[in-house]
N, C-alpha and C. Protein backbone atom coordinates (compact mmCIF):
# COMPACT_ATOMS: atom_id res chain seq x y z
N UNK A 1 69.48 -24.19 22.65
CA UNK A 1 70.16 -25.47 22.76
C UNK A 1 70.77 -25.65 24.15
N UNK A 2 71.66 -24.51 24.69
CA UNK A 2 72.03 -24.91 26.25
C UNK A 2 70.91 -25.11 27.29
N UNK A 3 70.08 -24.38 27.02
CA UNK A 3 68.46 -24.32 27.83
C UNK A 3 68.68 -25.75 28.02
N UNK A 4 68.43 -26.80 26.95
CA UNK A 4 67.99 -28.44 26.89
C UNK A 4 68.93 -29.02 27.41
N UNK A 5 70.46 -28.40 27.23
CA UNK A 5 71.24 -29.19 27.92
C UNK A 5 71.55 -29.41 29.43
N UNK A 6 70.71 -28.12 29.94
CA UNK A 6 71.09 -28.05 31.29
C UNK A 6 69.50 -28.59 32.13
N UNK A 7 68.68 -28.59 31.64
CA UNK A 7 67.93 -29.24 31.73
C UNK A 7 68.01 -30.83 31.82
N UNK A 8 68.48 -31.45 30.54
CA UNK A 8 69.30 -33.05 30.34
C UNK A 8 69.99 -32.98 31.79
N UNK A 9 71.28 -32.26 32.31
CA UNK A 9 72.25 -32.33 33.19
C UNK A 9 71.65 -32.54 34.45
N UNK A 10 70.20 -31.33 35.08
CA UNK A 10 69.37 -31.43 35.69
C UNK A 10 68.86 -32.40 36.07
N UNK A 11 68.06 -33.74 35.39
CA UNK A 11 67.34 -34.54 34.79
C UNK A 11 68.20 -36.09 35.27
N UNK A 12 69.85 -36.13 34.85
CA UNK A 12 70.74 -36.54 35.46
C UNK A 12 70.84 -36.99 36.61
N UNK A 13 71.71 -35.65 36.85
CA UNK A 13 71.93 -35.71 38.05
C UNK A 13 71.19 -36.15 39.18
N UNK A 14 69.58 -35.75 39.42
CA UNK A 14 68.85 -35.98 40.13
C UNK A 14 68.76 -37.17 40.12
N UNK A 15 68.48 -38.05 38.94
CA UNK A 15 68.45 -39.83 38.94
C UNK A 15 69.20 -40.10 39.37
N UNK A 16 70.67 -39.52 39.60
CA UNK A 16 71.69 -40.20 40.07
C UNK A 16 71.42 -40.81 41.21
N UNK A 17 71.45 -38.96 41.54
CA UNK A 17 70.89 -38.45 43.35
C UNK A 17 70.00 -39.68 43.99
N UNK A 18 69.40 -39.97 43.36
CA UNK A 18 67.78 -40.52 43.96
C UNK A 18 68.23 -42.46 43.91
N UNK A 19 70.00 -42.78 43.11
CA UNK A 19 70.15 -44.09 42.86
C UNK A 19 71.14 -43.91 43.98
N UNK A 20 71.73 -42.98 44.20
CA UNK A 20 73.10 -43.19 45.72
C UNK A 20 71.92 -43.04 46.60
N UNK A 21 71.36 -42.14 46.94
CA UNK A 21 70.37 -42.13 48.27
C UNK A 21 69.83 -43.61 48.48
N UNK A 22 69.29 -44.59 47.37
CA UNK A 22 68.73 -45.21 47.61
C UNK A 22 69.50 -46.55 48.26
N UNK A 23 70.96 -46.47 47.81
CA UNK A 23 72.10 -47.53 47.91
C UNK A 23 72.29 -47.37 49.72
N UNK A 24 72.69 -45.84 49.67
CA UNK A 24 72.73 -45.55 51.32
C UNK A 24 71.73 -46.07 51.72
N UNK A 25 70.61 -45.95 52.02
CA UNK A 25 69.66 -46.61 52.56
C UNK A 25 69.18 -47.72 52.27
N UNK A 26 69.36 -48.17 51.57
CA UNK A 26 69.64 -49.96 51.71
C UNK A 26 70.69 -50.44 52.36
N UNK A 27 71.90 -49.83 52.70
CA UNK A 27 72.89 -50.64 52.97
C UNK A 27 72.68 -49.93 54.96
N UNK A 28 72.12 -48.55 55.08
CA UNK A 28 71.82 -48.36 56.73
C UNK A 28 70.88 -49.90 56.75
N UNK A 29 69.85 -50.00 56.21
CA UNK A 29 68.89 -50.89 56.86
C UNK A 29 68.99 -52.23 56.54
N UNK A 30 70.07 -52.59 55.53
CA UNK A 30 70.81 -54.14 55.68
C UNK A 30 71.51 -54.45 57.09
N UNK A 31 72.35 -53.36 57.76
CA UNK A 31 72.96 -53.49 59.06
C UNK A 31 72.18 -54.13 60.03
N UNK A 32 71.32 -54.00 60.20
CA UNK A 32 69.87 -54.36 61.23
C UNK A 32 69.25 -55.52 60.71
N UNK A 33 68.73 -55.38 59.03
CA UNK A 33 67.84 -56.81 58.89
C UNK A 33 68.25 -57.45 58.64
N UNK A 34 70.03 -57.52 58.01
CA UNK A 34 70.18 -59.16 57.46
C UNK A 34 71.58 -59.24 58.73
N UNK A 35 71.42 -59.03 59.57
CA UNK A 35 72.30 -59.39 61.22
C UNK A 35 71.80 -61.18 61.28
N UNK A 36 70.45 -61.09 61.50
CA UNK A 36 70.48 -62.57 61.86
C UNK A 36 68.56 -62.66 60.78
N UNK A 37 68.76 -63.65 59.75
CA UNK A 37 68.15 -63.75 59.46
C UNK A 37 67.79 -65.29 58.60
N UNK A 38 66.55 -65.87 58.71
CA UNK A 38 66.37 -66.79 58.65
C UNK A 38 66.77 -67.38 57.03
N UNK A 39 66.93 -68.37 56.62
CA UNK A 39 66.79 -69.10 55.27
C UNK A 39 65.96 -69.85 55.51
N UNK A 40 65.06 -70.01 54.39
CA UNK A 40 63.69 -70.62 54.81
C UNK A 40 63.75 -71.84 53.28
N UNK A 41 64.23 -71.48 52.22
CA UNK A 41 64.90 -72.71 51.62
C UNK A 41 65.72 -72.64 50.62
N UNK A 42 66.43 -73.14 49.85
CA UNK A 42 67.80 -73.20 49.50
C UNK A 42 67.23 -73.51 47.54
N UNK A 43 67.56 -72.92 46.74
CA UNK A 43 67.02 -72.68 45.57
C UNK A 43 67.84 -73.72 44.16
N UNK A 44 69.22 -72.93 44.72
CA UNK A 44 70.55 -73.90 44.00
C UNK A 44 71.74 -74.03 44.87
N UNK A 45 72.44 -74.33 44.50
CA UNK A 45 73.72 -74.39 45.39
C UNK A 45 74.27 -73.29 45.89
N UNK A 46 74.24 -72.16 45.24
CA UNK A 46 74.06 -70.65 44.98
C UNK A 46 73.12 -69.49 45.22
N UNK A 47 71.98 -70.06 45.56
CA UNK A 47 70.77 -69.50 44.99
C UNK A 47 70.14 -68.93 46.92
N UNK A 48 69.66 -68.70 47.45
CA UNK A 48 68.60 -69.09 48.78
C UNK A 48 67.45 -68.23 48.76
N UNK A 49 66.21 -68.70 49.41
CA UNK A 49 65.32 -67.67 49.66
C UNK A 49 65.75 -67.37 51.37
N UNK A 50 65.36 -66.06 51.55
CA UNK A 50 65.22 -65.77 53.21
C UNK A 50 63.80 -65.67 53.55
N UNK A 51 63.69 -66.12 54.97
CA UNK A 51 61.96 -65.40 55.32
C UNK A 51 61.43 -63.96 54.97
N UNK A 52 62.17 -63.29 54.31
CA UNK A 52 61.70 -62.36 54.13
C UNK A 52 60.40 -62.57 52.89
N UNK A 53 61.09 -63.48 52.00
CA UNK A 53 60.97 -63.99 50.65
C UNK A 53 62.22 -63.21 49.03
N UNK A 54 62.91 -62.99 49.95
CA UNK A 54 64.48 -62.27 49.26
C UNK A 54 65.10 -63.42 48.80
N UNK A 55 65.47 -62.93 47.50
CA UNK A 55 66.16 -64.19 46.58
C UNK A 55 67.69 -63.31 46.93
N UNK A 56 68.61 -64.14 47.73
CA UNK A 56 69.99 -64.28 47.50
C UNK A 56 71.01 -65.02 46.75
N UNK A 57 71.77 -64.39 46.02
CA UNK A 57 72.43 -65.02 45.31
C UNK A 57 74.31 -64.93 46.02
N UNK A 58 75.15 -66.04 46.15
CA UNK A 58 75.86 -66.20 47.23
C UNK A 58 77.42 -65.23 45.93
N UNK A 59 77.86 -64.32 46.29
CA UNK A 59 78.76 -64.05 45.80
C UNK A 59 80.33 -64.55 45.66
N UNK A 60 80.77 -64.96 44.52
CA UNK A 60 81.88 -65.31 44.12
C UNK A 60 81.23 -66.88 43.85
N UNK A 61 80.25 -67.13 43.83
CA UNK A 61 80.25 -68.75 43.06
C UNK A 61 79.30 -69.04 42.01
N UNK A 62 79.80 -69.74 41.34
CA UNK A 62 79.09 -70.25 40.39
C UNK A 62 78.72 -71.85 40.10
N UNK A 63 77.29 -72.37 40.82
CA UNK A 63 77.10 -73.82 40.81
C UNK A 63 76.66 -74.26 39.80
N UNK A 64 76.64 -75.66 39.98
CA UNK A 64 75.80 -76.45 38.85
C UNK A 64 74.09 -75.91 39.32
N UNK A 65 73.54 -76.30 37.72
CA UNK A 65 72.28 -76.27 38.15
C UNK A 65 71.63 -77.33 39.28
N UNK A 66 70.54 -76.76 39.53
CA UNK A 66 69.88 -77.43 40.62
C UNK A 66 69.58 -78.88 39.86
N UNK A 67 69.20 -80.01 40.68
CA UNK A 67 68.78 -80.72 40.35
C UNK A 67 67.48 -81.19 40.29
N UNK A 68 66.98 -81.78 39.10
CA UNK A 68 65.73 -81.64 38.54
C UNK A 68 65.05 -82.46 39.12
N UNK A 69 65.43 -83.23 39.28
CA UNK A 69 64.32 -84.72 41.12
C UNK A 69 65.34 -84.53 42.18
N UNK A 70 64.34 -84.33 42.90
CA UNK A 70 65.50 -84.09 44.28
C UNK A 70 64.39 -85.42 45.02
N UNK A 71 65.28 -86.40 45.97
CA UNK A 71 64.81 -87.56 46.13
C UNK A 71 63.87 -87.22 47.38
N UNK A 72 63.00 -86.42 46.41
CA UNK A 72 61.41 -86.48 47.28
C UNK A 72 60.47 -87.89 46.79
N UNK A 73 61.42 -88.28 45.70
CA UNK A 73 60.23 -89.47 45.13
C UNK A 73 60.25 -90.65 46.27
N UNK A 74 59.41 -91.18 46.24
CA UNK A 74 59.09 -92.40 47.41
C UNK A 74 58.00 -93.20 46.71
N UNK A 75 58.66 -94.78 46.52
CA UNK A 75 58.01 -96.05 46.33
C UNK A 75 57.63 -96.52 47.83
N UNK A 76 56.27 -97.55 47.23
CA UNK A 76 55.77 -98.25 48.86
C UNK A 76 55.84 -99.62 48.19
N UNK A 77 55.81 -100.24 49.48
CA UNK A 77 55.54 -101.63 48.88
C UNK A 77 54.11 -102.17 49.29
N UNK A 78 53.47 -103.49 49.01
CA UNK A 78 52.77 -103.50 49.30
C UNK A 78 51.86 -103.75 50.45
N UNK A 79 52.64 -103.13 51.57
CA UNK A 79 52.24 -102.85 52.94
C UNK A 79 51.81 -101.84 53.36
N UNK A 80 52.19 -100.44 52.04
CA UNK A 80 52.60 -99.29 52.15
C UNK A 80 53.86 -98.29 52.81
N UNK A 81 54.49 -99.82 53.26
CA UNK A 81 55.89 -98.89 53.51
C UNK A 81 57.24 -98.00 52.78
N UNK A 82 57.24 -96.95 53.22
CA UNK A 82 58.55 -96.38 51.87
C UNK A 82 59.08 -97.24 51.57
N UNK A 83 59.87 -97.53 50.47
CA UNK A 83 60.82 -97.91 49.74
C UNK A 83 62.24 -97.02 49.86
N UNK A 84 63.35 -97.39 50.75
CA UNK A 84 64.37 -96.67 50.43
C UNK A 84 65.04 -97.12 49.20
N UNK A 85 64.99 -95.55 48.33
CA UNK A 85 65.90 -96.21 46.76
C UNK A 85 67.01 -96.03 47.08
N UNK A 86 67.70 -96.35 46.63
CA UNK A 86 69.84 -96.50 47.00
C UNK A 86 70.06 -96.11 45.66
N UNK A 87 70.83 -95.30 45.56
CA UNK A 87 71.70 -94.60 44.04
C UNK A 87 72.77 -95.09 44.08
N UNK A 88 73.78 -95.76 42.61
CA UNK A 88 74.99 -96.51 43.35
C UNK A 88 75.64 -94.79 42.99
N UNK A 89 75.54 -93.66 42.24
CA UNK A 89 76.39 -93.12 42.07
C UNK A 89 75.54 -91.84 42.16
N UNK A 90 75.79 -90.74 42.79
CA UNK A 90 75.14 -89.95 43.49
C UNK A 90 75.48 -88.53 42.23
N UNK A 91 74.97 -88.37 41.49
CA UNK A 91 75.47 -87.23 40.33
C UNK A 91 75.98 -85.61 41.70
N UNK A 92 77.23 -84.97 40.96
CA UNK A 92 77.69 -83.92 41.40
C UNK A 92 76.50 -82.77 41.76
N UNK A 93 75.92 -82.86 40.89
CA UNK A 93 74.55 -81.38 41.36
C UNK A 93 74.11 -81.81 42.50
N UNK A 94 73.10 -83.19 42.57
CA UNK A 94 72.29 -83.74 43.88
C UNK A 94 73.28 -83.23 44.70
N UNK A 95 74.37 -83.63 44.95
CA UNK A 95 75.56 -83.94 46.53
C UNK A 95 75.75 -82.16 46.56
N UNK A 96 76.01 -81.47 45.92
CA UNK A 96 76.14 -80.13 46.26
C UNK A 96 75.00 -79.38 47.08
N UNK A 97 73.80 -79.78 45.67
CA UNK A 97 72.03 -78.86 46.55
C UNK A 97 72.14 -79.59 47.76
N UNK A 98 72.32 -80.90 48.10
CA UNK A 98 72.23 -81.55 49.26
C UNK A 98 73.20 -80.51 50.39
N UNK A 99 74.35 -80.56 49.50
CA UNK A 99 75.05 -80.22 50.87
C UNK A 99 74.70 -78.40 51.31
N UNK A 100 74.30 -77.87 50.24
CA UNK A 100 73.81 -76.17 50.40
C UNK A 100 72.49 -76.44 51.38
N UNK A 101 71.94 -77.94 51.04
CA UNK A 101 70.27 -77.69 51.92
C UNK A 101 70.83 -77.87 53.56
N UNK A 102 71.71 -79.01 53.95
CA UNK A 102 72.16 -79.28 55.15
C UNK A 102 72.46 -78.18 55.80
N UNK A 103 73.43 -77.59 54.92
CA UNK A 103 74.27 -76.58 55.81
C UNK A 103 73.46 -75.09 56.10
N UNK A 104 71.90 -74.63 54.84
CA UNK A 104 71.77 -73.50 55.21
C UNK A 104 69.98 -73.78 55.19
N UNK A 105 68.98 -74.25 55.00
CA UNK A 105 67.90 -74.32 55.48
C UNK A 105 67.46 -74.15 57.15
N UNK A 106 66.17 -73.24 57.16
CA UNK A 106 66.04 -73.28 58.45
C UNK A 106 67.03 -73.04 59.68
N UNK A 107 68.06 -72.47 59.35
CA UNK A 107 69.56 -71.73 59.46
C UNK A 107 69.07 -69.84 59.73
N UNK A 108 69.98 -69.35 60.80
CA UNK A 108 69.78 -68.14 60.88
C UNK A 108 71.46 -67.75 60.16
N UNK A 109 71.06 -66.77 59.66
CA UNK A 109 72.76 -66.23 58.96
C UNK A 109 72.73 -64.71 59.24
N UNK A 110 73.31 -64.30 58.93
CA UNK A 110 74.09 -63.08 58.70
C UNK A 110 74.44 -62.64 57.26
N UNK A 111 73.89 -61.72 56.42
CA UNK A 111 74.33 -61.07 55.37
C UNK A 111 75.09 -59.99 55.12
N UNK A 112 76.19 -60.04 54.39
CA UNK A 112 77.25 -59.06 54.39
C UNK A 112 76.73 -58.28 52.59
N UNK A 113 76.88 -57.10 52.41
CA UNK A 113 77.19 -56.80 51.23
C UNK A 113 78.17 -56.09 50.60
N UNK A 114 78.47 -56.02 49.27
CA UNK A 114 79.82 -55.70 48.77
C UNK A 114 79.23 -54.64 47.94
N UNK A 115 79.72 -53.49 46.48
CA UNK A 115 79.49 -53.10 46.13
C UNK A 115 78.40 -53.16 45.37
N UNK A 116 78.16 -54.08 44.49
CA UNK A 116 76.90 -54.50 43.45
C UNK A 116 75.83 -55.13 44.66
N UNK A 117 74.89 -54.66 44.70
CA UNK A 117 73.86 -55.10 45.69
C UNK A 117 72.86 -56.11 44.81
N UNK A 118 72.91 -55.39 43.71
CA UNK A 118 71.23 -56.10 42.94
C UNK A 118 72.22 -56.41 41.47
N UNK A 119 71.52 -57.42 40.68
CA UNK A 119 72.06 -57.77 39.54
C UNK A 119 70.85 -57.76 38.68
N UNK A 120 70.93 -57.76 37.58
CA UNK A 120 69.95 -57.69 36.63
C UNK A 120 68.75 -58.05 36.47
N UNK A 121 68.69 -59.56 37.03
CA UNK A 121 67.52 -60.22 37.43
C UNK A 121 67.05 -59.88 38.78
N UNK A 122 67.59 -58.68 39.48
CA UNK A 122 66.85 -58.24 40.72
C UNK A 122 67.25 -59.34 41.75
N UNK A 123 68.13 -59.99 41.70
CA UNK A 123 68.69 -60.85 42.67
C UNK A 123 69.56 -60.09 43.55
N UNK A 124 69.79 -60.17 45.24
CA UNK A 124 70.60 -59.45 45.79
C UNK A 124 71.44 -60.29 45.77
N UNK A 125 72.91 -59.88 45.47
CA UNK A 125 74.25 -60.31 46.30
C UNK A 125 74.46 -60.41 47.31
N UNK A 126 74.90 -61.34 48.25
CA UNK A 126 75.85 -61.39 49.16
C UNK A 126 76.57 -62.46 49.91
N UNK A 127 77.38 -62.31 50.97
CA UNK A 127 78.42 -63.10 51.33
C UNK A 127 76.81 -63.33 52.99
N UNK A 128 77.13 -64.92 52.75
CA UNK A 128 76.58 -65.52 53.94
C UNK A 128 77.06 -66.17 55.30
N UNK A 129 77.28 -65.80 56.15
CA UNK A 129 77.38 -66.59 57.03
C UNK A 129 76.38 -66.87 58.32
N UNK A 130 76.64 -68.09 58.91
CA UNK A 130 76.13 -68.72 59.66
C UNK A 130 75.92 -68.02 61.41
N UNK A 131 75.13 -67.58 61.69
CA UNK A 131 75.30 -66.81 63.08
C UNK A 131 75.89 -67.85 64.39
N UNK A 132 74.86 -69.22 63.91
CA UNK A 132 75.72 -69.51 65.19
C UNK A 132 77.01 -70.00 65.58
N UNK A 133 77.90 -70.11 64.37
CA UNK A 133 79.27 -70.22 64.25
C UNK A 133 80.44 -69.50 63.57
N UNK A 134 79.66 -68.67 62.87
CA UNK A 134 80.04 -67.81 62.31
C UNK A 134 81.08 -67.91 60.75
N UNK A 135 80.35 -69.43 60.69
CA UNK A 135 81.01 -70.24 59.14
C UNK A 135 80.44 -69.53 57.78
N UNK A 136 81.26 -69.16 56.86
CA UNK A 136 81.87 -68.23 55.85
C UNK A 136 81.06 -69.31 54.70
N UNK A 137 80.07 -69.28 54.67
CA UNK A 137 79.16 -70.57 53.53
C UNK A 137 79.52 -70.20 52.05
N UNK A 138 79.81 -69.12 51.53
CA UNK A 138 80.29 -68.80 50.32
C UNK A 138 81.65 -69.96 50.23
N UNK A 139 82.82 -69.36 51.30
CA UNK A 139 83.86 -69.99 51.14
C UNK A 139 83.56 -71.56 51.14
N UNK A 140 82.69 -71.87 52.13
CA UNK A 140 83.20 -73.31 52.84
C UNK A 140 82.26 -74.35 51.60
N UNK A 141 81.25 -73.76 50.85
CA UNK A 141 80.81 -74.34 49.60
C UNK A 141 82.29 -74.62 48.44
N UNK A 142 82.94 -73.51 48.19
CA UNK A 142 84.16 -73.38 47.00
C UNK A 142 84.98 -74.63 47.95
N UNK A 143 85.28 -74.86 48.88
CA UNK A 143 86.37 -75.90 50.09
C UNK A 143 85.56 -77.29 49.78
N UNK A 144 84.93 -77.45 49.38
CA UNK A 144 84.38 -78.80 49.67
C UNK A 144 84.02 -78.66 47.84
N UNK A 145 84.43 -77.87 46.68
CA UNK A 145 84.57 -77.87 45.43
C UNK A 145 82.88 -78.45 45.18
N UNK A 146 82.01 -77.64 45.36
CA UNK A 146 80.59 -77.90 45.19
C UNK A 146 80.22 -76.60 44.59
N UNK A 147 81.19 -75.84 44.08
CA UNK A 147 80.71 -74.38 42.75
C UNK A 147 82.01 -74.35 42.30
N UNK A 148 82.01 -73.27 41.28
CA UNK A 148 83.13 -73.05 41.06
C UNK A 148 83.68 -71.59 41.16
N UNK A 149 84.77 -71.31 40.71
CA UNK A 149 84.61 -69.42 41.54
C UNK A 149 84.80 -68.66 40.41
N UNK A 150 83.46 -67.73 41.02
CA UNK A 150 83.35 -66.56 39.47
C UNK A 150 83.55 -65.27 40.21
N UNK A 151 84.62 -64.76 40.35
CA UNK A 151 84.73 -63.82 41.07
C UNK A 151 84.31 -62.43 40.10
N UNK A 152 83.30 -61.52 40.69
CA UNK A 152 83.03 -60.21 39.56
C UNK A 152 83.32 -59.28 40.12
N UNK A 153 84.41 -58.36 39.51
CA UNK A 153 84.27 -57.05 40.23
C UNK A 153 82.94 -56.17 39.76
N UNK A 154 82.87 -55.61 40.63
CA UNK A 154 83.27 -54.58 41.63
C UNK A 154 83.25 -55.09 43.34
N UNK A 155 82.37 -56.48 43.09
CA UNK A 155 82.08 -57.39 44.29
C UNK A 155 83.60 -58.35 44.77
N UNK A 156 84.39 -57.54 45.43
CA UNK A 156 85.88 -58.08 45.80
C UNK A 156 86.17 -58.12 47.33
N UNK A 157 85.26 -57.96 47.92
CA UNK A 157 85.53 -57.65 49.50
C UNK A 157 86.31 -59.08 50.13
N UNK A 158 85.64 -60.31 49.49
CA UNK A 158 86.15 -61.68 50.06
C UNK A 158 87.16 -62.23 49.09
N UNK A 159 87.57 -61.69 48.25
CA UNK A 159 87.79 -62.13 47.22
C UNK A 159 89.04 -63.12 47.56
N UNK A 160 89.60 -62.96 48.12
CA UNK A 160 91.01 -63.75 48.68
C UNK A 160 91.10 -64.66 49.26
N UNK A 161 89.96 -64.57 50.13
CA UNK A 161 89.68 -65.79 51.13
C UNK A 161 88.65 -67.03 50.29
N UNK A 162 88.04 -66.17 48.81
CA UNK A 162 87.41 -67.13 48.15
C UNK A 162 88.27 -67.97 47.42
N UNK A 163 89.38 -66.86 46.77
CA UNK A 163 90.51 -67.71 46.02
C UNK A 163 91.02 -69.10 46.58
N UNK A 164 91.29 -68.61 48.15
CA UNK A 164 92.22 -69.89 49.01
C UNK A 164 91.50 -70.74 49.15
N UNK A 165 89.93 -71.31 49.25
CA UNK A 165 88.86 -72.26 49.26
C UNK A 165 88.64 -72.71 47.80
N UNK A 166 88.76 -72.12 46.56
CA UNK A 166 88.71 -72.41 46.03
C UNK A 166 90.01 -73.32 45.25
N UNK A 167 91.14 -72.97 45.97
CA UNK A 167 92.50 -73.57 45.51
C UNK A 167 92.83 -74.72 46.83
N UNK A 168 91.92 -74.76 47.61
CA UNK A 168 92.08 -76.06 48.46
C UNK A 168 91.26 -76.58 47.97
N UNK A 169 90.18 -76.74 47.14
CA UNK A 169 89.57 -77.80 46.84
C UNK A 169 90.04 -78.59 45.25
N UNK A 170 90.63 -77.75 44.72
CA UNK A 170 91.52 -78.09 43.78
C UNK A 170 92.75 -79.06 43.61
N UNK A 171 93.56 -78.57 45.08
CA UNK A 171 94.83 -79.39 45.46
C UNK A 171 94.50 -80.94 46.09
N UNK A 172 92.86 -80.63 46.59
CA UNK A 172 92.57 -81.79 47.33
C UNK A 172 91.37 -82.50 46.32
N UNK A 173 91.50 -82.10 45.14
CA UNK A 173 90.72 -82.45 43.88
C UNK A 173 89.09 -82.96 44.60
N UNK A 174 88.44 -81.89 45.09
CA UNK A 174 87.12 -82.21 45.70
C UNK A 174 86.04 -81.80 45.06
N UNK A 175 85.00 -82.37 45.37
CA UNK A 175 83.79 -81.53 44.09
C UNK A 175 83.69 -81.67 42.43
N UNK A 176 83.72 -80.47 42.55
CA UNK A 176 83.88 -80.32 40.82
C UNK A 176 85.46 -79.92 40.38
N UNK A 177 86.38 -80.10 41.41
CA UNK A 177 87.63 -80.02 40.96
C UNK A 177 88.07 -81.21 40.61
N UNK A 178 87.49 -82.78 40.91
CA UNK A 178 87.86 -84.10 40.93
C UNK A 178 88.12 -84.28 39.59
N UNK A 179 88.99 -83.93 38.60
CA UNK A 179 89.10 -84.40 37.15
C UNK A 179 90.47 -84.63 36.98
């Protein structure tokens, strides 16, 4: 019976071994590839792909879903010229994906990571910012109340500076705080 158990312990440990080694070396070779790296398009408010084809998911927020027509639709008339449609009231999801597409498409950023790297669905975590200004896009999404804040530990590195964006958009009832 101890034979099996130390074997089991064996068996362990090594998986462990082989899940920290692998964390270390993801996080040496995050230092280098996500320094300045492209977004190539924007998924949800929350969501981005990078050129790599890496699904990021922006830590500490939680958006509305994406929106299901995004105003790629286009009427012509019968000249064939577009039709600009006018919305009198612009629904909360559109104005958010809008404002996540403005601010981070075709955008070089910078990726930071915190403890939880990968989440269940194989999505990486992390905190984004903008290289050439060095704007905090996690935060400055919660400031303009276009997510809302789901803060998870063990992922706490920003956590404070998410709180205060998220409690200015509250005081200034913006976004999805407007109720």
């Amino acid at each position: 019976m101890t034979k099996y158990i130390k074997i089991l312990i064996i068996i362990v440990s090594i998986s462990l071994w082989s899940n920290i080694s692998f964390s270390r070396e993801f996080l040496f070779q995050s230092r280098e590839k996500y320094k300045k790296i492209k977004v190539t398009r924007v998924l949800k408010t929350d969501l981005i792909i990078l050129e790599n084809d890496e699904k990021i998911r922006l830590i500490g927020l939680k958006a509305p879903e994406a929106p299901k027509i995004i105003r790629e639709d286009k009427d012509y008339d019968k000249f064939g010229f577009v039709i600009k449609k006018e919305y009198p009231i612009e629904p909360l999801e559109v104005t958010a994906f809008e404002f996540a597409r403005e601010l981070l498409e075709d955008q070089y950023v910078r990726i930071e990571f915190d403890h939880q790297i990968k989440d269940d669905s194989f999505y990486t975590y992390g905190y984004v910012f903008k290289v050439e200004d060095n704007l905090f896009v996690n935060a400055e999404i919660l400031r303009f109340g276009y997510a809302s804040l789901q803060i998870r530990p063990p992922n706490l590195k920003y956590s404070d500076t998410l709180r205060e964006a998220y409690k200015e958009a509250r005081r200034e009832k913006m976004g999805l705080q407007n109720e």
